[in-house]
Protein backbone atom coordinates (compact mmCIF):
# COMPACT_ATOMS: atom_id res chain seq x y z
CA UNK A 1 5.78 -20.49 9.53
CA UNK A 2 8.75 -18.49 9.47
CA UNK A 3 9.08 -14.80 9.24
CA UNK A 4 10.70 -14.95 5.72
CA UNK A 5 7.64 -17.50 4.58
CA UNK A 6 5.21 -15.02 5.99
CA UNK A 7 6.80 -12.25 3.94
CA UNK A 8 7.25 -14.16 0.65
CA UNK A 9 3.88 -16.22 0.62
CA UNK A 10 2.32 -15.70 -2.51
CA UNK A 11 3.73 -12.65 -2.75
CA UNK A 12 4.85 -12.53 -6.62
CA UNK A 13 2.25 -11.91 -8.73
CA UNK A 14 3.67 -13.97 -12.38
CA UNK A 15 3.45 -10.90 -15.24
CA UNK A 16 5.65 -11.92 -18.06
CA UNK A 17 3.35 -10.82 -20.85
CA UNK A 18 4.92 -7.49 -20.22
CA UNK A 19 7.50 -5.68 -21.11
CA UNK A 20 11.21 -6.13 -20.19
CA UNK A 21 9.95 -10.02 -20.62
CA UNK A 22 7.36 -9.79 -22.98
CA UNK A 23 6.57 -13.32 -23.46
CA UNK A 24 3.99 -14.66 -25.91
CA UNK A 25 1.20 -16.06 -24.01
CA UNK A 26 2.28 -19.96 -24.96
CA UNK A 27 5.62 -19.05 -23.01
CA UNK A 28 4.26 -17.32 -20.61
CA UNK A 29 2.10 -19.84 -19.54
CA UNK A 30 4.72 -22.35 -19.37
CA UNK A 31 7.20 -20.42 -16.89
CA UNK A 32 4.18 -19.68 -14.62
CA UNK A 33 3.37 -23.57 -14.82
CA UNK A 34 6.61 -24.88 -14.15
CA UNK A 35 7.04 -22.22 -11.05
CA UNK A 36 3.79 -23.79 -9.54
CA UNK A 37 4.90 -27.00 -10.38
CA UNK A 38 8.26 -25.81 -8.64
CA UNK A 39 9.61 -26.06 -4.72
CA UNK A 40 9.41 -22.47 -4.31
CA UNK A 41 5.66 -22.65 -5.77
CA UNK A 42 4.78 -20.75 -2.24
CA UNK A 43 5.71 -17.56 -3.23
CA UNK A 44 3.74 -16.91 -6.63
CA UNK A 45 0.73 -15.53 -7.05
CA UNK A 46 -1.47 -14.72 -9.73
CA UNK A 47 -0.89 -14.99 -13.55
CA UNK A 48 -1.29 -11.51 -14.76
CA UNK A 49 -3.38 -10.64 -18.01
CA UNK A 50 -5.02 -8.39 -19.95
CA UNK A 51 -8.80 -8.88 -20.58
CA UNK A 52 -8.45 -8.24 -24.28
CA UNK A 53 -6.24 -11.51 -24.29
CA UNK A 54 -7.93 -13.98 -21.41
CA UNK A 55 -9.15 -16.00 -24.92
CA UNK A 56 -5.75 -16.05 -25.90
CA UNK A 57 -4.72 -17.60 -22.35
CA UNK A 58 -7.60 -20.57 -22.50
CA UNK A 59 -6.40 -21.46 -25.50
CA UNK A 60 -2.69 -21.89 -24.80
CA UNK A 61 -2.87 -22.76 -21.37
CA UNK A 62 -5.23 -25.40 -22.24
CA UNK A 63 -2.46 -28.45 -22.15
CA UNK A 64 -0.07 -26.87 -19.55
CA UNK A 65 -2.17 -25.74 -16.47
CA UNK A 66 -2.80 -28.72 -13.37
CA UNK A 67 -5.10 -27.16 -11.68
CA UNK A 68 -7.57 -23.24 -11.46
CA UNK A 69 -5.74 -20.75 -12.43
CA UNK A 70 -5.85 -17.84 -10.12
CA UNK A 71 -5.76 -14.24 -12.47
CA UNK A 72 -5.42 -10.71 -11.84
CA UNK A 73 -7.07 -9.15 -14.91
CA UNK A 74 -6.37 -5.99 -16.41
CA UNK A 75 -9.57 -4.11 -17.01
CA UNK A 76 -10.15 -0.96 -18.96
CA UNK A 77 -12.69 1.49 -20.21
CA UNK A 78 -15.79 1.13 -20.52
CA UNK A 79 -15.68 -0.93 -17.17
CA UNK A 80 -19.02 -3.10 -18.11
CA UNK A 81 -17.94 -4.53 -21.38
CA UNK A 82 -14.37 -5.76 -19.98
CA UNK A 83 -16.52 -7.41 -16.93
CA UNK A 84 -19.43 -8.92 -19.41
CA UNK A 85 -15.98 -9.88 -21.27
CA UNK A 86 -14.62 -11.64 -18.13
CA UNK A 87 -18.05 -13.29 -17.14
CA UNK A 88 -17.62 -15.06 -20.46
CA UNK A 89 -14.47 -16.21 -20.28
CA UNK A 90 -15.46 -18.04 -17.00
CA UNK A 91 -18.30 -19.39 -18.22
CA UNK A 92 -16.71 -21.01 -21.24
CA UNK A 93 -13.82 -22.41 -19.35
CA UNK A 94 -15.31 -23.73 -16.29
CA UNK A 95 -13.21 -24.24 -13.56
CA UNK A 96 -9.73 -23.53 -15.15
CA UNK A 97 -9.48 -20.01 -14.21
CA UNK A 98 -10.65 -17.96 -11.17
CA UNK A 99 -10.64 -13.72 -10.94
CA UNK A 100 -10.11 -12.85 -7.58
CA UNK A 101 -8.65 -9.29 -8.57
CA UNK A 102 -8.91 -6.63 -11.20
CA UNK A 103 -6.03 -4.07 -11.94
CA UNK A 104 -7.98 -0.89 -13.35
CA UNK A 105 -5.54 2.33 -14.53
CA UNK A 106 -7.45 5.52 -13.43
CA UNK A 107 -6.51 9.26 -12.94
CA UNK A 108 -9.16 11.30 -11.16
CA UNK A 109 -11.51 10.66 -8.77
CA UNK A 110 -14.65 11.00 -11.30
CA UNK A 111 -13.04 8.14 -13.07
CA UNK A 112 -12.39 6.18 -10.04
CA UNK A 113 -16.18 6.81 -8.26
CA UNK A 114 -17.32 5.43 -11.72
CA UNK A 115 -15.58 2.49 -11.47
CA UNK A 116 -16.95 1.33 -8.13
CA UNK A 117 -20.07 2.05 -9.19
CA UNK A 118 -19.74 -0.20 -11.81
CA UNK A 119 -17.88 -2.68 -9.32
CA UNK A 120 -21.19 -2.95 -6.96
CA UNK A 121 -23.08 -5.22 -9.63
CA UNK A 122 -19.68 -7.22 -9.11
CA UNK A 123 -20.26 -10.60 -6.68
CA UNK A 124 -18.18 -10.28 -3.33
CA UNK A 125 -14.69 -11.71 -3.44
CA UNK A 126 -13.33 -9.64 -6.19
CA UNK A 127 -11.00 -6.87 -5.36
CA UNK A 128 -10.11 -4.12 -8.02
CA UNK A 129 -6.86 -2.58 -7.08
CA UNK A 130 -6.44 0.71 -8.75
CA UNK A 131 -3.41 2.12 -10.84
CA UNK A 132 -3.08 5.51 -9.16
CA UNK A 133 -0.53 8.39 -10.58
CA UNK A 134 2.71 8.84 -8.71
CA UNK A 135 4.05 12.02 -10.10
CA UNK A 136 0.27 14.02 -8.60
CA UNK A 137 -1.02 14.21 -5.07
CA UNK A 138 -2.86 10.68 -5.10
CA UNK A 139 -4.59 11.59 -1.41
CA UNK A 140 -7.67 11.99 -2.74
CA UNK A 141 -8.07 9.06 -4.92
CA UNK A 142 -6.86 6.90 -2.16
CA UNK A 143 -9.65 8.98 0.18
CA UNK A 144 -12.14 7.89 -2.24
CA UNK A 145 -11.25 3.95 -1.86
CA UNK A 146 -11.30 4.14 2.09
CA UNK A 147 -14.27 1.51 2.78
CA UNK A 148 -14.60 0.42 0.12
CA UNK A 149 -13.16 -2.89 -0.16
CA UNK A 150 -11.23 -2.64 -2.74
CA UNK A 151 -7.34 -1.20 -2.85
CA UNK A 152 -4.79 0.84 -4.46
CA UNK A 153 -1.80 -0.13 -6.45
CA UNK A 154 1.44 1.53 -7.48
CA UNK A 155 4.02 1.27 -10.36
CA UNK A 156 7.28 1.08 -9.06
CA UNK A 157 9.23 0.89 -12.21
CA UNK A 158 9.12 0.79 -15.97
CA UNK A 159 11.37 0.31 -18.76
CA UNK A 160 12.73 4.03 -18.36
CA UNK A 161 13.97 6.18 -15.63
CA UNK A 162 11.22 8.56 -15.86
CA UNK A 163 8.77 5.55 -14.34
CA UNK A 164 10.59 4.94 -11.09
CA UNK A 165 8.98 6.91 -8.76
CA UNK A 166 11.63 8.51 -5.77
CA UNK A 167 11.93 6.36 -2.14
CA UNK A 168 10.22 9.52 -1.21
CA UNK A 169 6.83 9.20 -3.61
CA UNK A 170 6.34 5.67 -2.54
CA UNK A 171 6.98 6.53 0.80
CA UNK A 172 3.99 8.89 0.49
CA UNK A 173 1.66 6.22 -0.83
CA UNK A 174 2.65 3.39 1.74
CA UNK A 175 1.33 6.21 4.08
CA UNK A 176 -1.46 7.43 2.81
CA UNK A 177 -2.86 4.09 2.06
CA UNK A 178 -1.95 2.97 5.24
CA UNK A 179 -3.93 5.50 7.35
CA UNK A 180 -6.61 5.22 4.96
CA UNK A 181 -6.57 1.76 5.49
CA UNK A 182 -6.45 1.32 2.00
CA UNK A 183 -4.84 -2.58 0.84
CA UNK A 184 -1.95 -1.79 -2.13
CA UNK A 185 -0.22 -3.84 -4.44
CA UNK A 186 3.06 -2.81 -6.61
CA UNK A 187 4.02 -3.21 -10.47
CA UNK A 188 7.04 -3.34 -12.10
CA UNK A 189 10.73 -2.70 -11.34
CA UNK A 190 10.67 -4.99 -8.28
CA UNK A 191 12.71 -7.88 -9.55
CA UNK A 192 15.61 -7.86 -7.02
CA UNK A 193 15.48 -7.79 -3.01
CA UNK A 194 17.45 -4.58 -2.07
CA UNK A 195 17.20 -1.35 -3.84
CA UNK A 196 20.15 -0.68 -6.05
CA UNK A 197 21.84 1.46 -8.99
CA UNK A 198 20.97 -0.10 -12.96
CA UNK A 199 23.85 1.26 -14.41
CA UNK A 200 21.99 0.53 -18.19
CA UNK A 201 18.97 2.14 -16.96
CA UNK A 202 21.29 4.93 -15.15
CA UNK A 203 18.75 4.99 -11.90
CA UNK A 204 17.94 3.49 -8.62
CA UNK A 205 15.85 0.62 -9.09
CA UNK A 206 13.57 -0.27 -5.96
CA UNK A 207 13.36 -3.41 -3.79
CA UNK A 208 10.90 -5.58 -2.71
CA UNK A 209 12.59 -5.95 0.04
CA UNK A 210 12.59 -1.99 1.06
CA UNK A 211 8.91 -1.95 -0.56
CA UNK A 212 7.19 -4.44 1.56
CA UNK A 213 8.81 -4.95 4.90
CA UNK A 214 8.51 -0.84 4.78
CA UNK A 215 5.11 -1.21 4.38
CA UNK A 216 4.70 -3.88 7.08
CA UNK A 217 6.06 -1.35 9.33
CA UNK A 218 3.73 1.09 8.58
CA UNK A 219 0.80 -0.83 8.88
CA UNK A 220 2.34 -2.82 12.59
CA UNK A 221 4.00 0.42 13.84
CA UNK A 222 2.87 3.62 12.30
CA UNK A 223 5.86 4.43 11.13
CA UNK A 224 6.20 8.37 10.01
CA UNK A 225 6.85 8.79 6.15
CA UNK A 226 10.16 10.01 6.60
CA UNK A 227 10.78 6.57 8.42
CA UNK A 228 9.19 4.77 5.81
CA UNK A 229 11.85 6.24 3.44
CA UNK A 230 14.73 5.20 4.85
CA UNK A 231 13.97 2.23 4.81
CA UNK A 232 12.69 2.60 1.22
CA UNK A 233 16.28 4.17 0.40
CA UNK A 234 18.47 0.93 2.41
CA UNK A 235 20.73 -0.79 0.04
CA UNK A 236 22.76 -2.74 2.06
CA UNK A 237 22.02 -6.15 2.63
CA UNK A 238 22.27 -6.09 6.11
CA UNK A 239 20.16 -3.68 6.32
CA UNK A 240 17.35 -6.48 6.11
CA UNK A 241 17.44 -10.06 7.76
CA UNK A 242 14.53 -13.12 8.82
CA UNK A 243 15.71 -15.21 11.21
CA UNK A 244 13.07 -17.71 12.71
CA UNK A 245 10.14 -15.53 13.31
CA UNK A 246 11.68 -12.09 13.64
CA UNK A 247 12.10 -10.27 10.32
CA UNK A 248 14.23 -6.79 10.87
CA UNK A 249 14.46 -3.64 8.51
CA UNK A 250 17.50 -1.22 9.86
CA UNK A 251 16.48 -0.83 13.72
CA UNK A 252 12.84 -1.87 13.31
CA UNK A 253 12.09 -5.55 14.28
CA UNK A 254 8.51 -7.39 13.12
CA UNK A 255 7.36 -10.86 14.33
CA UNK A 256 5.73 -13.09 11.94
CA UNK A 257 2.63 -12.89 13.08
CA UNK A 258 2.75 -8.87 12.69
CA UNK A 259 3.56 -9.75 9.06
CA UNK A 260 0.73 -12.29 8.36
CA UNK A 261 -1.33 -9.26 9.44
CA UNK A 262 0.49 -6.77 7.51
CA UNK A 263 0.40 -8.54 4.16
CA UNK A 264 -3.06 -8.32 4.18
CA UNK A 265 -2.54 -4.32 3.63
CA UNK A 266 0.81 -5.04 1.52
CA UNK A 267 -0.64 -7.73 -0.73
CA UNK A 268 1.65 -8.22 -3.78
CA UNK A 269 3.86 -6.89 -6.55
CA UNK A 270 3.75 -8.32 -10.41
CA UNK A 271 7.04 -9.24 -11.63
CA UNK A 272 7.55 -10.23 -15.52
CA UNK A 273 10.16 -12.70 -13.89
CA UNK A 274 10.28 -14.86 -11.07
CA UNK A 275 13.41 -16.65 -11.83
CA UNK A 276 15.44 -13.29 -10.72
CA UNK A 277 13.70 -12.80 -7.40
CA UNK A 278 14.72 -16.56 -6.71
CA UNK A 279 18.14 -16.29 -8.30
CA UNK A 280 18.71 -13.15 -5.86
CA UNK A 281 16.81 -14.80 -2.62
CA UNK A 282 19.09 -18.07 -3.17
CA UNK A 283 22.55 -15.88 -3.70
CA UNK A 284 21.93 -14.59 0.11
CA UNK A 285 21.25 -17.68 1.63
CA UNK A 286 17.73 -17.39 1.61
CA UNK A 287 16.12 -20.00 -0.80
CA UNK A 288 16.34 -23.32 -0.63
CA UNK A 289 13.79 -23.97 2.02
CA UNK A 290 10.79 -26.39 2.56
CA UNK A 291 7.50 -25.15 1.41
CA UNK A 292 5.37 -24.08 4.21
CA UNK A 293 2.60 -26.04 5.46
């Protein structure tokens, strides 16, 4: 497997119920289904959805999906009634759907410690990644998921300035989780490769590109912050390349095998589109390739 396969497997998480998509459910089930039914099926992930609509999903999913459904589930407050809700859904729909991984918003530690709490009654294989705040010191809630098997997650982006966090901020939390050997995954405003200016949005929208091979990089050479944000703030497209097994970020060079390890700390990102990460990895020469074995 190549460097760039390594980097890309699986890596987008399919999220276009939300918002700049916002898909009904029947359509969003169909552009996940004919992604996995697609050549570049490799690099998507799980369908992304709220536990308040998983009925919703069995429902109009019921005609378009081939095979189990892999879901990331958001999950809410009270914790025990969205996983009694989620134990249901499985139950009534057999093997369509699977839950590897919850995506719970929280904002103190008190709220977090009460959410793995709940999480022990939880079989193993699920992991709860955990919306942490950006704009606060967020070294304690990560402290607080050290161990624990489950991981951290970041919003990279919104639908208004205000929710892009600085090359700096996410800097911070590729570090922090990384020497707490905490596992993260990103939302939102990752839809392109390279960082760049959105003139409509009038700010600096970050790329997956910076995101992940910076954090690959931490977790392979523990790289300082500060070196972690440069290569969070690199816009230029040579700043980045994968050829064979090597994958490079400015002056830092990663084999594929480093990167198979690395993704394991740098999981995923949830994009309400997949068709512009292609569009973007096929513009630079990139995409078409053979699915890996």
């Amino acid at each position: 497997m190549t460097a760039f396969q390594t980097f890309m497997k699986e890596l987008i998480d399919y999220a276009g119920l939300f918002p700049p998509a916002a898909l009904s459910m029947r359509g969003a089930c169909v552009e996940y289904q004919r992604w996995r039914a697609s050549e570049d099926a490799w690099m998507v992930g799980r369908f992304v959805c709220p536990v308040g609509r998983l009925a919703e999903l069995a429902r109009e999913s019921e005609s378009i999906a081939d095979a189990t459904w892999q879901l990331s589930v958001l999950a809410g407050d009270p914790l025990e009634r969205d996983l009694d809700s989620i134990t249901a859904f499985l139950d009534e729909t057999g093997n369509r759907f699977d839950v590897p991984s919850l995506e719970i918003r929280v904002a103190s530690v008190a709220n977090l410690e009460g959410c793995l709490e709940v999480l022990e009654t939880v079989e193993e294989g699920v992991t709860a990644y955990f919306e942490l705040p950006t704009d606060e010191d967020a070294r304690g809630l990560i402290a607080a998921l050290a161990g624990t098997g489950h991981g951290a997650k970041i919003r990279t982006g919104g639908v208004t300035p205000e929710l892009f966090p600085s090359a700096e901020q996410v800097a911070r939390f590729i570090s922090t989780c990384r020497d707490a050997q905490v596992p993260f995954k990103a939302t939102a405003g990752l839809h392109h490769p390279l960082r760049h200016l959105n003139a409509t949005l009038g700010c600096r929208m970050h790329g997956f590109f910076n995101v992940f091979t910076a954090a690959a990089l931490a977790a392979a050479q523990n790289l300082s912050t500060e070196a972690i944000a440069s290569i969070m703030r690199a816009e230029r497209a040579d700043a980045f390349s994968f050829v064979g097994d090597q994958c490079k970020a400015l002056d830092y060079t990663l084999t594929a095998q480093a990167l198979d390890r690395a993704r394991r700390f740098a999981v995923s990102f949830g994009s309400c589109s997949i068709a512009e990460p292609v569009e973007d990895l096929s513009a630079i020469g990139l995409l078409p390739l053979a699915a890996p074995a």
